[in-house]
C-alpha atoms as a PDB file:
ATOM      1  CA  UNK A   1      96.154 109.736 108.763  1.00  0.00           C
ATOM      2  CA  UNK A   2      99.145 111.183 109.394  1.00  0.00           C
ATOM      3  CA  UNK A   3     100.370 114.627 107.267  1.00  0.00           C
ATOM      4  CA  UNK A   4     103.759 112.807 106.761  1.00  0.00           C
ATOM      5  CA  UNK A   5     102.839 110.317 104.246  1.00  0.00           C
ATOM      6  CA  UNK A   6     103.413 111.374 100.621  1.00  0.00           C
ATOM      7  CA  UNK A   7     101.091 109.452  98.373  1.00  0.00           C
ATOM      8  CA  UNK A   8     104.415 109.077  96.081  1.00  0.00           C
ATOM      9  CA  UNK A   9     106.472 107.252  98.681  1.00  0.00           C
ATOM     10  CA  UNK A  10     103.303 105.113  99.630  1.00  0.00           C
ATOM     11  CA  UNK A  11     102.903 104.322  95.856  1.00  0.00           C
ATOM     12  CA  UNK A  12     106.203 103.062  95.875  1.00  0.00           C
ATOM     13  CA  UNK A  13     106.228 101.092  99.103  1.00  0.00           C
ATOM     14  CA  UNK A  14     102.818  99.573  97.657  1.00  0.00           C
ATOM     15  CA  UNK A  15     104.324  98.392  94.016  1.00  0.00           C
ATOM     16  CA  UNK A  16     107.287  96.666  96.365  1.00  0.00           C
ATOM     17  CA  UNK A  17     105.480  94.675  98.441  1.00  0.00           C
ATOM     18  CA  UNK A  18     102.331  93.624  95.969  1.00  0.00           C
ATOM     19  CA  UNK A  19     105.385  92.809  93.229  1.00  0.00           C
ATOM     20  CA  UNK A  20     107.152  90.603  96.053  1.00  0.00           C
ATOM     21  CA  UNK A  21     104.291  89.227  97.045  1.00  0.00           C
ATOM     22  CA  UNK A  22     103.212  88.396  93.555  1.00  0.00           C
ATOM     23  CA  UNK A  23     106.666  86.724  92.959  1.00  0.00           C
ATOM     24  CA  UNK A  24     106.035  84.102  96.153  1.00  0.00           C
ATOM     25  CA  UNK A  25     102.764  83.722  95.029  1.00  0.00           C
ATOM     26  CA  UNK A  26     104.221  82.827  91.750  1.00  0.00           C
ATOM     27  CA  UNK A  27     107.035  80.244  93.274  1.00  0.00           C
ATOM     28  CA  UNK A  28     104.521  78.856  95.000  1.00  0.00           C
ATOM     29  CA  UNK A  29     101.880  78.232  91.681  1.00  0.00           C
ATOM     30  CA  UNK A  30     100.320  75.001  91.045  1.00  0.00           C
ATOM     31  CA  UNK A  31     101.395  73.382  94.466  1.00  0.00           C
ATOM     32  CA  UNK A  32      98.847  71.324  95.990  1.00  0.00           C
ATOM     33  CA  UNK A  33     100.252  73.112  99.399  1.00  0.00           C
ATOM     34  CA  UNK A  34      99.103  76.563  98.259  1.00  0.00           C
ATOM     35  CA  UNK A  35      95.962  75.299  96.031  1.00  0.00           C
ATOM     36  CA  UNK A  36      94.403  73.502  99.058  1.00  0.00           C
ATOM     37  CA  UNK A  37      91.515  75.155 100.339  1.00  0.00           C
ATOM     38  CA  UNK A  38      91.066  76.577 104.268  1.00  0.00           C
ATOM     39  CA  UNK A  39      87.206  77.637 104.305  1.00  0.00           C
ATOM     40  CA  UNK A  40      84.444  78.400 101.523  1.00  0.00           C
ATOM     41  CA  UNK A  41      86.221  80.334  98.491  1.00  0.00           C
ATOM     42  CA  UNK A  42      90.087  81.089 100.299  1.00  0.00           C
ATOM     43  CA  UNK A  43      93.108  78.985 100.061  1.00  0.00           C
ATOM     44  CA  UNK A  44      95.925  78.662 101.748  1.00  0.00           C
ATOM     45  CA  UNK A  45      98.168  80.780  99.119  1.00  0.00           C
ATOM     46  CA  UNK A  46      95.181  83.629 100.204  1.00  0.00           C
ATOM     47  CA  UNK A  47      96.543  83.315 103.882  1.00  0.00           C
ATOM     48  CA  UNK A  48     100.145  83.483 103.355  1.00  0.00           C
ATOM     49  CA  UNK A  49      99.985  86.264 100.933  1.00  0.00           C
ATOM     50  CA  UNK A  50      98.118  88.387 103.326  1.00  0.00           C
ATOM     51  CA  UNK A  51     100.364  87.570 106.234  1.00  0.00           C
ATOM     52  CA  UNK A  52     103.620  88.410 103.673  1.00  0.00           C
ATOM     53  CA  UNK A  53     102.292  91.892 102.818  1.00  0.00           C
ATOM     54  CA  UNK A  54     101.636  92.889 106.586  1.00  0.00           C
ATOM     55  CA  UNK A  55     104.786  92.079 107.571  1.00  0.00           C
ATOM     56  CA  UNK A  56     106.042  93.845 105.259  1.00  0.00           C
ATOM     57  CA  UNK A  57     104.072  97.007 105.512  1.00  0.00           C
ATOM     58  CA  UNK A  58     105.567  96.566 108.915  1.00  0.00           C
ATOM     59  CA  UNK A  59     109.021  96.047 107.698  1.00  0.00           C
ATOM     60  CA  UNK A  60     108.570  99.399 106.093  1.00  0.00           C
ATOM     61  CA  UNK A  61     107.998 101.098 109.623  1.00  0.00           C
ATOM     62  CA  UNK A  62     104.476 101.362 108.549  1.00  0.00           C
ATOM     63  CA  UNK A  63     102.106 101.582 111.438  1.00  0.00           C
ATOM     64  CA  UNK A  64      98.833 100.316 109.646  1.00  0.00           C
ATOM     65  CA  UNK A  65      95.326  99.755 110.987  1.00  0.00           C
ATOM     66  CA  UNK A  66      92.885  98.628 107.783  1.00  0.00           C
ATOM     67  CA  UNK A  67      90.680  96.235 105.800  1.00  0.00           C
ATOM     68  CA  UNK A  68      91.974  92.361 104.526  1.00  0.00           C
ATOM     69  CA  UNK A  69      90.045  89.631 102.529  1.00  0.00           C
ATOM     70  CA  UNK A  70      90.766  86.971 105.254  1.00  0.00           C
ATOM     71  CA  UNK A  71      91.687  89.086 108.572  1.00  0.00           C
ATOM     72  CA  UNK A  72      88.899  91.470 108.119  1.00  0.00           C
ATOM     73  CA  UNK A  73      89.921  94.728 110.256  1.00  0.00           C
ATOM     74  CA  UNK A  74      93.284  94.844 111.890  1.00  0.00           C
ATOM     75  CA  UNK A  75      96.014  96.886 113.256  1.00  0.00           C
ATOM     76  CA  UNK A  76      95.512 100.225 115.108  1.00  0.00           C
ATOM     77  CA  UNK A  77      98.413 102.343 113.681  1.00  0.00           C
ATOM     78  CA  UNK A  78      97.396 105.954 111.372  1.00  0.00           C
ATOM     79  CA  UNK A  79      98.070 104.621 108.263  1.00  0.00           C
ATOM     80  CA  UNK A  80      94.927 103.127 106.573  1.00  0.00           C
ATOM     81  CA  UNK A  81      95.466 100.208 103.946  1.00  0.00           C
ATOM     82  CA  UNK A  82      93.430  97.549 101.986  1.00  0.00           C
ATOM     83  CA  UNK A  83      94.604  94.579 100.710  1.00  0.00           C
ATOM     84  CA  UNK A  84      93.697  91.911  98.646  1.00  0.00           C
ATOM     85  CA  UNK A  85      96.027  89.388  99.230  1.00  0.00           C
ATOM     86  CA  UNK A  86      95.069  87.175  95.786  1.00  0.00           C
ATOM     87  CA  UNK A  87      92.521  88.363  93.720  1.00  0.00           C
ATOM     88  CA  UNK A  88      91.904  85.119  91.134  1.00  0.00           C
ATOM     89  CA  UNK A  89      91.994  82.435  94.080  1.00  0.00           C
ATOM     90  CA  UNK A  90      90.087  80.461  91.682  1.00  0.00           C
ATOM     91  CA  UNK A  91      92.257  80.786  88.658  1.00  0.00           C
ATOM     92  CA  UNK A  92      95.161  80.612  91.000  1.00  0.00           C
ATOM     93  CA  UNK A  93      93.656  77.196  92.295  1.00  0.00           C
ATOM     94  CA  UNK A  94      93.224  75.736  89.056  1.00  0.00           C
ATOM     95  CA  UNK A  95      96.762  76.332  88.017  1.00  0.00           C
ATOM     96  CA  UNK A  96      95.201  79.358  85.348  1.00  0.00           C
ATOM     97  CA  UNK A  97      98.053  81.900  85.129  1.00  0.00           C
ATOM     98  CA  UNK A  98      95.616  85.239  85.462  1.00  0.00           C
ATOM     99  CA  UNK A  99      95.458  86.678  89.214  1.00  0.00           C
ATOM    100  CA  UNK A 100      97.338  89.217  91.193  1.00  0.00           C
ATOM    101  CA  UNK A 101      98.035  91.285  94.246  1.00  0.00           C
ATOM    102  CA  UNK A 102      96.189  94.515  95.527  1.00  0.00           C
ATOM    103  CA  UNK A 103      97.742  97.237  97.970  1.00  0.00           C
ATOM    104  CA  UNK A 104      96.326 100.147  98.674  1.00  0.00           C
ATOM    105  CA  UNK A 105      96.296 103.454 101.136  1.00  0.00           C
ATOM    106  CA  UNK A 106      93.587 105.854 101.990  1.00  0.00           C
ATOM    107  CA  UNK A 107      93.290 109.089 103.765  1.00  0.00           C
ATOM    108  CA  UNK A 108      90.297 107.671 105.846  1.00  0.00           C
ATOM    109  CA  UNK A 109      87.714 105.117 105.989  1.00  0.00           C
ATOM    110  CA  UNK A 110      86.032 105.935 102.512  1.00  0.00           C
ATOM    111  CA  UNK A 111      87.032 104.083  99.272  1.00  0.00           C
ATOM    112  CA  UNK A 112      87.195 107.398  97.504  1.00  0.00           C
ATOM    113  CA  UNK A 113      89.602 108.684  99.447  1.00  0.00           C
ATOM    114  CA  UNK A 114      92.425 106.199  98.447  1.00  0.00           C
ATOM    115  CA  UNK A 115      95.676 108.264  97.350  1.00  0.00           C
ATOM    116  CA  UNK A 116      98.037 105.588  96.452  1.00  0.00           C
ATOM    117  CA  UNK A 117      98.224 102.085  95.283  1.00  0.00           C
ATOM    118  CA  UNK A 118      99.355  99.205  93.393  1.00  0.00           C
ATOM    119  CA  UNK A 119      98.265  96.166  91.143  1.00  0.00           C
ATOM    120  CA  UNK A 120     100.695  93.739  90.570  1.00  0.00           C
ATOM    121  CA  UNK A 121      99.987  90.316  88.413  1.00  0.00           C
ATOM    122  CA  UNK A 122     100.964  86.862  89.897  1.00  0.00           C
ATOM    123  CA  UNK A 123     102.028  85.569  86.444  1.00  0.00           C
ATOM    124  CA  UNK A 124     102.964  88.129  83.986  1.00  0.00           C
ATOM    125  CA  UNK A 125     102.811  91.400  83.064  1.00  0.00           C
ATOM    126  CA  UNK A 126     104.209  94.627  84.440  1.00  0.00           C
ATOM    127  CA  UNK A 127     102.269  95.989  87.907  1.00  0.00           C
ATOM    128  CA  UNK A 128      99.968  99.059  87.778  1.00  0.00           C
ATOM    129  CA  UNK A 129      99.916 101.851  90.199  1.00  0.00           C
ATOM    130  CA  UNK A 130      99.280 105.310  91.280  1.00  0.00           C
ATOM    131  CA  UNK A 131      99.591 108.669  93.592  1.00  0.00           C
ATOM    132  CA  UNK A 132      96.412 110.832  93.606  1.00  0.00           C
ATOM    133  CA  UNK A 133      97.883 113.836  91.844  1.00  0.00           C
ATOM    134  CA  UNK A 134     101.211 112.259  90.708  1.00  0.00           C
ATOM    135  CA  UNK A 135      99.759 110.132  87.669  1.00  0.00           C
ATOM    136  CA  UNK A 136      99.303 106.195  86.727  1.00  0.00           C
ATOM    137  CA  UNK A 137     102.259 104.284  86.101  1.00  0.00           C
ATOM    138  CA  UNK A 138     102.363 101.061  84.125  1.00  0.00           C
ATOM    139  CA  UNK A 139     105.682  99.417  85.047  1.00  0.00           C
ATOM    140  CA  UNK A 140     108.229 101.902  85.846  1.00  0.00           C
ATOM    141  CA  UNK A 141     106.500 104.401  83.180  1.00  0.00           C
ATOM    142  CA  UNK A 142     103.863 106.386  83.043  1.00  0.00           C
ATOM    143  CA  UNK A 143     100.572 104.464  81.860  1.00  0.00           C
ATOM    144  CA  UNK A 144     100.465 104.727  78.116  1.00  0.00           C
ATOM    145  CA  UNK A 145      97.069 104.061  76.245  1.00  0.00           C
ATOM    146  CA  UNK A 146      96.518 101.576  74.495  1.00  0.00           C
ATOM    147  CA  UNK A 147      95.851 101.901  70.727  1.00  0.00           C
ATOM    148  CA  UNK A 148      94.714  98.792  69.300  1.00  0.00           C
ATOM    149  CA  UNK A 149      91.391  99.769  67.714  1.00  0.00           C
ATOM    150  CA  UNK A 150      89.513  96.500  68.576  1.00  0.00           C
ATOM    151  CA  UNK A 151      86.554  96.908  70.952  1.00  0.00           C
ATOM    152  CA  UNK A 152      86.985  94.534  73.882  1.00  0.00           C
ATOM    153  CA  UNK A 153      84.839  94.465  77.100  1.00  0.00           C
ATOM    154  CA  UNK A 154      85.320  92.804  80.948  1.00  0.00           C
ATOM    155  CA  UNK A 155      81.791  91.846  81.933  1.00  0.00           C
ATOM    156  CA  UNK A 156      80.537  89.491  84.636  1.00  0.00           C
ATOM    157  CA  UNK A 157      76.894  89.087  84.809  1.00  0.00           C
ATOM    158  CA  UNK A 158      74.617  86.543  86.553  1.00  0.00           C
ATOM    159  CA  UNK A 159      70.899  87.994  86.262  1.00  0.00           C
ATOM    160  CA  UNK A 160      69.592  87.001  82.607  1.00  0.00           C
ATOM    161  CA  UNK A 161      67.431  90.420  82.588  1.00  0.00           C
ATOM    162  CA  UNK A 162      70.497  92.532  83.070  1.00  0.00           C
ATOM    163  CA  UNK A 163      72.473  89.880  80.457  1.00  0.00           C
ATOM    164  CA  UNK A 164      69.938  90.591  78.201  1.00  0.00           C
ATOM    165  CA  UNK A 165      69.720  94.470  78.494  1.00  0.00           C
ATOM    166  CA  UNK A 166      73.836  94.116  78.174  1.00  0.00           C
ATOM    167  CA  UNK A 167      74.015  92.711  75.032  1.00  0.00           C
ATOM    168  CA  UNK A 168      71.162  94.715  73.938  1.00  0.00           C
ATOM    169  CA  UNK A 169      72.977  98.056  75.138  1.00  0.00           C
ATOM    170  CA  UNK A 170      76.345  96.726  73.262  1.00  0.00           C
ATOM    171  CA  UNK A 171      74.736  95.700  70.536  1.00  0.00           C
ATOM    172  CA  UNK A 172      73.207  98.967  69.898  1.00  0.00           C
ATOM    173  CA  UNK A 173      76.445 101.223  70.619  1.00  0.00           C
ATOM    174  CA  UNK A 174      79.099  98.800  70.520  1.00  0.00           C
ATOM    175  CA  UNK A 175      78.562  96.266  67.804  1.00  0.00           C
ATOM    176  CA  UNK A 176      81.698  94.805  67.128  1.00  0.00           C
ATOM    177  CA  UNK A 177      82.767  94.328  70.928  1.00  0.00           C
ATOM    178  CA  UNK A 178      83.665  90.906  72.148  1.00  0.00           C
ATOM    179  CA  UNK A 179      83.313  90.164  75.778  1.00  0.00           C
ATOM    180  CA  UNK A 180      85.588  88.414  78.096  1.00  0.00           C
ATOM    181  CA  UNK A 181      84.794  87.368  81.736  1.00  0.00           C
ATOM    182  CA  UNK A 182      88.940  86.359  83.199  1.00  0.00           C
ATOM    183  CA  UNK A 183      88.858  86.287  86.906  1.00  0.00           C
ATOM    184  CA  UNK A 184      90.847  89.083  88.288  1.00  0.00           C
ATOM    185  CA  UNK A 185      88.377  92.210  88.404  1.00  0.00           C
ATOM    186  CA  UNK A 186      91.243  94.477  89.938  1.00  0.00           C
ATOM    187  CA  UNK A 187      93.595  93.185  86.690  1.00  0.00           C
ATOM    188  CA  UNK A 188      90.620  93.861  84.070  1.00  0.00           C
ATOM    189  CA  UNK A 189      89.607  97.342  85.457  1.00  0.00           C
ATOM    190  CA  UNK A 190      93.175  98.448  85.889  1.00  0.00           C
ATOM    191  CA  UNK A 191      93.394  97.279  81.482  1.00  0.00           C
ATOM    192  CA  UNK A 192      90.149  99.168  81.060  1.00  0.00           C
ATOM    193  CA  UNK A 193      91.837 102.410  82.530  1.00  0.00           C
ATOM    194  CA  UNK A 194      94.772 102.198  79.702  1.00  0.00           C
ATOM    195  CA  UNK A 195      92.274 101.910  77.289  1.00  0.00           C
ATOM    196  CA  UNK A 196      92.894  97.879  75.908  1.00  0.00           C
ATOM    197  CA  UNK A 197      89.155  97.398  77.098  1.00  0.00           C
ATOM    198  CA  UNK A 198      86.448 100.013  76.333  1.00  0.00           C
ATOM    199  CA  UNK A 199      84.041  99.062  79.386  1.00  0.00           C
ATOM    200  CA  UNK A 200      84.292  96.844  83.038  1.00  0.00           C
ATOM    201  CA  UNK A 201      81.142  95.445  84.402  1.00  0.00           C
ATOM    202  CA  UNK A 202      80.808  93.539  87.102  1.00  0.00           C
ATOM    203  CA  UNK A 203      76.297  93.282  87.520  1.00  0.00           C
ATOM    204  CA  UNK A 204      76.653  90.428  90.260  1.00  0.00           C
ATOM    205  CA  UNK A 205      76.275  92.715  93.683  1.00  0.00           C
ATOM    206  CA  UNK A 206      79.298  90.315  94.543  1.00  0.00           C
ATOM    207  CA  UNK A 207      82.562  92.648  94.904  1.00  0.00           C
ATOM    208  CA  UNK A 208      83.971  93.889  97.630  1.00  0.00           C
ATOM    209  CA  UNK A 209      86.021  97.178  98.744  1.00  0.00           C
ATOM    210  CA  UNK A 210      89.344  94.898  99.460  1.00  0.00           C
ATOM    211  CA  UNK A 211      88.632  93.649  95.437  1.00  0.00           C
ATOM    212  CA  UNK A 212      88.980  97.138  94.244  1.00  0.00           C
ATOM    213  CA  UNK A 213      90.060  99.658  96.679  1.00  0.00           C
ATOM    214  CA  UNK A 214      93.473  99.992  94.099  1.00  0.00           C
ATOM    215  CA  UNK A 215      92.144  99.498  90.755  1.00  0.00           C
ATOM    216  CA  UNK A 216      89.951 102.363  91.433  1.00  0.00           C
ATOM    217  CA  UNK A 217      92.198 104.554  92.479  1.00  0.00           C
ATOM    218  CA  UNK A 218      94.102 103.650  89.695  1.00  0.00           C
ATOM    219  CA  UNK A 219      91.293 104.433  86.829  1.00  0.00           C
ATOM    220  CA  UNK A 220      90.425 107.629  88.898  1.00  0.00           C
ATOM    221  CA  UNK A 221      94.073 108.259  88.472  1.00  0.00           C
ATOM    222  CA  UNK A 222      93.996 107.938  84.988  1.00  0.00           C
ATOM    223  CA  UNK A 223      91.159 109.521  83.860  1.00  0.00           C
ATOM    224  CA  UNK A 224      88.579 107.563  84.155  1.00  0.00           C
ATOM    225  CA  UNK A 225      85.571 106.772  86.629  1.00  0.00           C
ATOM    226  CA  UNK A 226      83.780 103.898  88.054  1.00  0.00           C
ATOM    227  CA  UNK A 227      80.105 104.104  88.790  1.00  0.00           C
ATOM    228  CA  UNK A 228      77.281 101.833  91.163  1.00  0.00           C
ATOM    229  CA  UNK A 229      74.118 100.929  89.008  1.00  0.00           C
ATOM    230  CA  UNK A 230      72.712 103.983  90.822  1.00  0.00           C
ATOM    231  CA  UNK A 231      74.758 106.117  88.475  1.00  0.00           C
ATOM    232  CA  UNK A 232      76.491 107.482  91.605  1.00  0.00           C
ATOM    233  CA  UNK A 233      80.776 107.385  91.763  1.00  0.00           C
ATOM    234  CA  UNK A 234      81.552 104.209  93.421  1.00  0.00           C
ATOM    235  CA  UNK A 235      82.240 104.656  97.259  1.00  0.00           C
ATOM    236  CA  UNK A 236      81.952 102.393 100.094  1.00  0.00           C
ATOM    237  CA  UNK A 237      83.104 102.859 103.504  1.00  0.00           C
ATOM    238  CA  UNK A 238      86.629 100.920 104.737  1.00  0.00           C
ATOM    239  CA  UNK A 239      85.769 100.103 108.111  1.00  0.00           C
ATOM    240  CA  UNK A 240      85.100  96.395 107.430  1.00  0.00           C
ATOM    241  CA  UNK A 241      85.372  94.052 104.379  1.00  0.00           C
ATOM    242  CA  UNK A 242      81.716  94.838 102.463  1.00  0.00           C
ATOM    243  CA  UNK A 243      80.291  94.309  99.230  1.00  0.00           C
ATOM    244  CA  UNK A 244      80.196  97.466  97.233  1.00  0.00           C
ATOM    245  CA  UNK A 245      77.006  96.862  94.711  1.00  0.00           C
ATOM    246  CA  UNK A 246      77.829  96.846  91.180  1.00  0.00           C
ATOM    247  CA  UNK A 247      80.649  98.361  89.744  1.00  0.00           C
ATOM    248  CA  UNK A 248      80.842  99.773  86.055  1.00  0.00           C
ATOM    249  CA  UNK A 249      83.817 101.279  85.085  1.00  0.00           C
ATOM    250  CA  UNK A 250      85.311 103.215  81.917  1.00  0.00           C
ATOM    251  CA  UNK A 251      87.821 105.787  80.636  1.00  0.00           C
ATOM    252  CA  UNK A 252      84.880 106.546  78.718  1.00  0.00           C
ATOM    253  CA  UNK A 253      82.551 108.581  81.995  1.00  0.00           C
ATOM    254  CA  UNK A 254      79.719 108.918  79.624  1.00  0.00           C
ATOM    255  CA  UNK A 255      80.145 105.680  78.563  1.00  0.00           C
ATOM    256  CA  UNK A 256      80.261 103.832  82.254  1.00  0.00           C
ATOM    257  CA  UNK A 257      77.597 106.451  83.350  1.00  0.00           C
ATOM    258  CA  UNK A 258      74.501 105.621  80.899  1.00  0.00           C
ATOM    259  CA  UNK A 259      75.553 101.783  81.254  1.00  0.00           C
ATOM    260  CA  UNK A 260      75.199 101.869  85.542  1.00  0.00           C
ATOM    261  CA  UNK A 261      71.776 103.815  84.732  1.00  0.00           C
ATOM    262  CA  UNK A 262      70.714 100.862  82.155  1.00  0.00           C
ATOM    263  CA  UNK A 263      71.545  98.437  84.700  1.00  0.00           C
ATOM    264  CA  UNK A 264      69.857 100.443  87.418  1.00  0.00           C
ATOM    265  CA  UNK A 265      67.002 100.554  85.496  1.00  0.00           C
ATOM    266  CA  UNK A 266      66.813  96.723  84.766  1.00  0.00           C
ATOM    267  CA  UNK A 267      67.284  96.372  88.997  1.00  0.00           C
ATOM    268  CA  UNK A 268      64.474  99.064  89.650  1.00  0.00           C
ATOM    269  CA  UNK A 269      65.889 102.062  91.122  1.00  0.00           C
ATOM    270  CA  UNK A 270      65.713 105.347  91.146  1.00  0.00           C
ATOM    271  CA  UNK A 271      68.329 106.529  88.578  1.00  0.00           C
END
């Protein structure tokens, strides 16, 4: 990548376009145009998004080689990005207002070298983003934590062994948690890293780097870490779109730490 690019300026570019791509995405809600369906999970909203926010990176002067949920990898410029065009197709497609818009910008082809990067919801709420070094903003401001004392948790889970061990684990540490499953894992982890949920889990093996290239970055950002069910930081290489295992994530390290290891444990390895 080139030494030019200040992870402030890219965090800025990235909140532009995912915001004005979240606003066409939001024009555009509900339509049977947008809703219907090209190929297995993506719609046609997924397409246009992701063709918006490359011309625009463009637009920016950008010259950008990277990852995309539909176009897989593209470009051959020095800047590296990864976007997820629409994350909450399904929602989207079912006219349930929770999705949004993921941007983000790396120093090379590993997901934990990200520096900048933005979340920005289709239907309400104010967009979350970062610069490695520079802090996590929430809307114009600096990310504030959340003080509601209520214990809530983001968990998607599909084996009943490791639903089982879970509820078990919260049960036993967490007692008065509810759990909430909404559709948008870059939206829920970027709420778990301002502190309105204690704990994101996602024990399906199903997510992918372009799902949460920016929401890590932006937890990292703010203090807090996301883990495999290894117990290992979360990484994955950027070279292609790929499924990055299971992804537990917390302000809380300790917290997201001993729950990867109790999942790991449930799946058999070596933790």
């Amino acid at each position: 990548m080139s030494l030019t690019y200040d992870p402030e300026d890219l965090r800025r570019v990235a909140v532009k376009i995912a915001e004005e791509t979240a606003g066409l995405l939001r024009d555009y809600a509900c339509t049977s145009e947008y809703m219907a369906r090209v190929r297995g999970e993506t719609i046609v909203a997924d397409k246009i998004a992701e063709d918006y926010i490359i011309d625009a990176l463009r637009g920016e002067n950008l010259r950008v080689k990277g990852i995309s949920e539909e176009r897989g990898f593209f470009g051959d410029g020095d800047l590296i990005t990864i976007i997820d065009p629409l994350d909450g197709s399904s929602n989207y497609s079912h006219c349930i207002s929770w999705a949004s818009v993921s941007l983000a910008f790396s120093l090379d082809f590993n997901l934990s070298s990200v520096i900048a990067g933005a979340v920005a919801p289709v239907f309400y709420g104010n967009t979350f983003s970062f610069s490695r070094g520079k802090g996590c903003y929430h809307g114009g401001s600096p990310a504030m934590r959340f003080k509601d004392n209520k214990c809530l948790i983001f968990a998607y889970v599909e084996d009943p062994a490791i639903a089982s061990t879970i509820l078990d684990f919260i049960k036993s540490d967490m007692r008065d948690c509810k759990i909430r499953s909404l559709g948008s894992a870059a939206l829920e982890i970027c709420y778990t890293a301002i502190g309105a949920s204690k704990l994101f889990i996602d024990a399906r093996m199903r997510l992918r780097n372009v799902d949460v290239a920016a929401a890590l970055g932006f937890i990292r950002e703010c203090g807090g870490e996301a883990f495999n069910s290894r117990g290992e930081p979360l990484d994955s290489t950027i070279t292609r779109v790929e499924v990055v295992g299971d992804v537990i994530a917390s302000l809380d390290k300790t917290l997201a730490l001993n729950t990867s290891k109790t999942i790991g444990k449930v799946r058999g390895l070596r933790v």
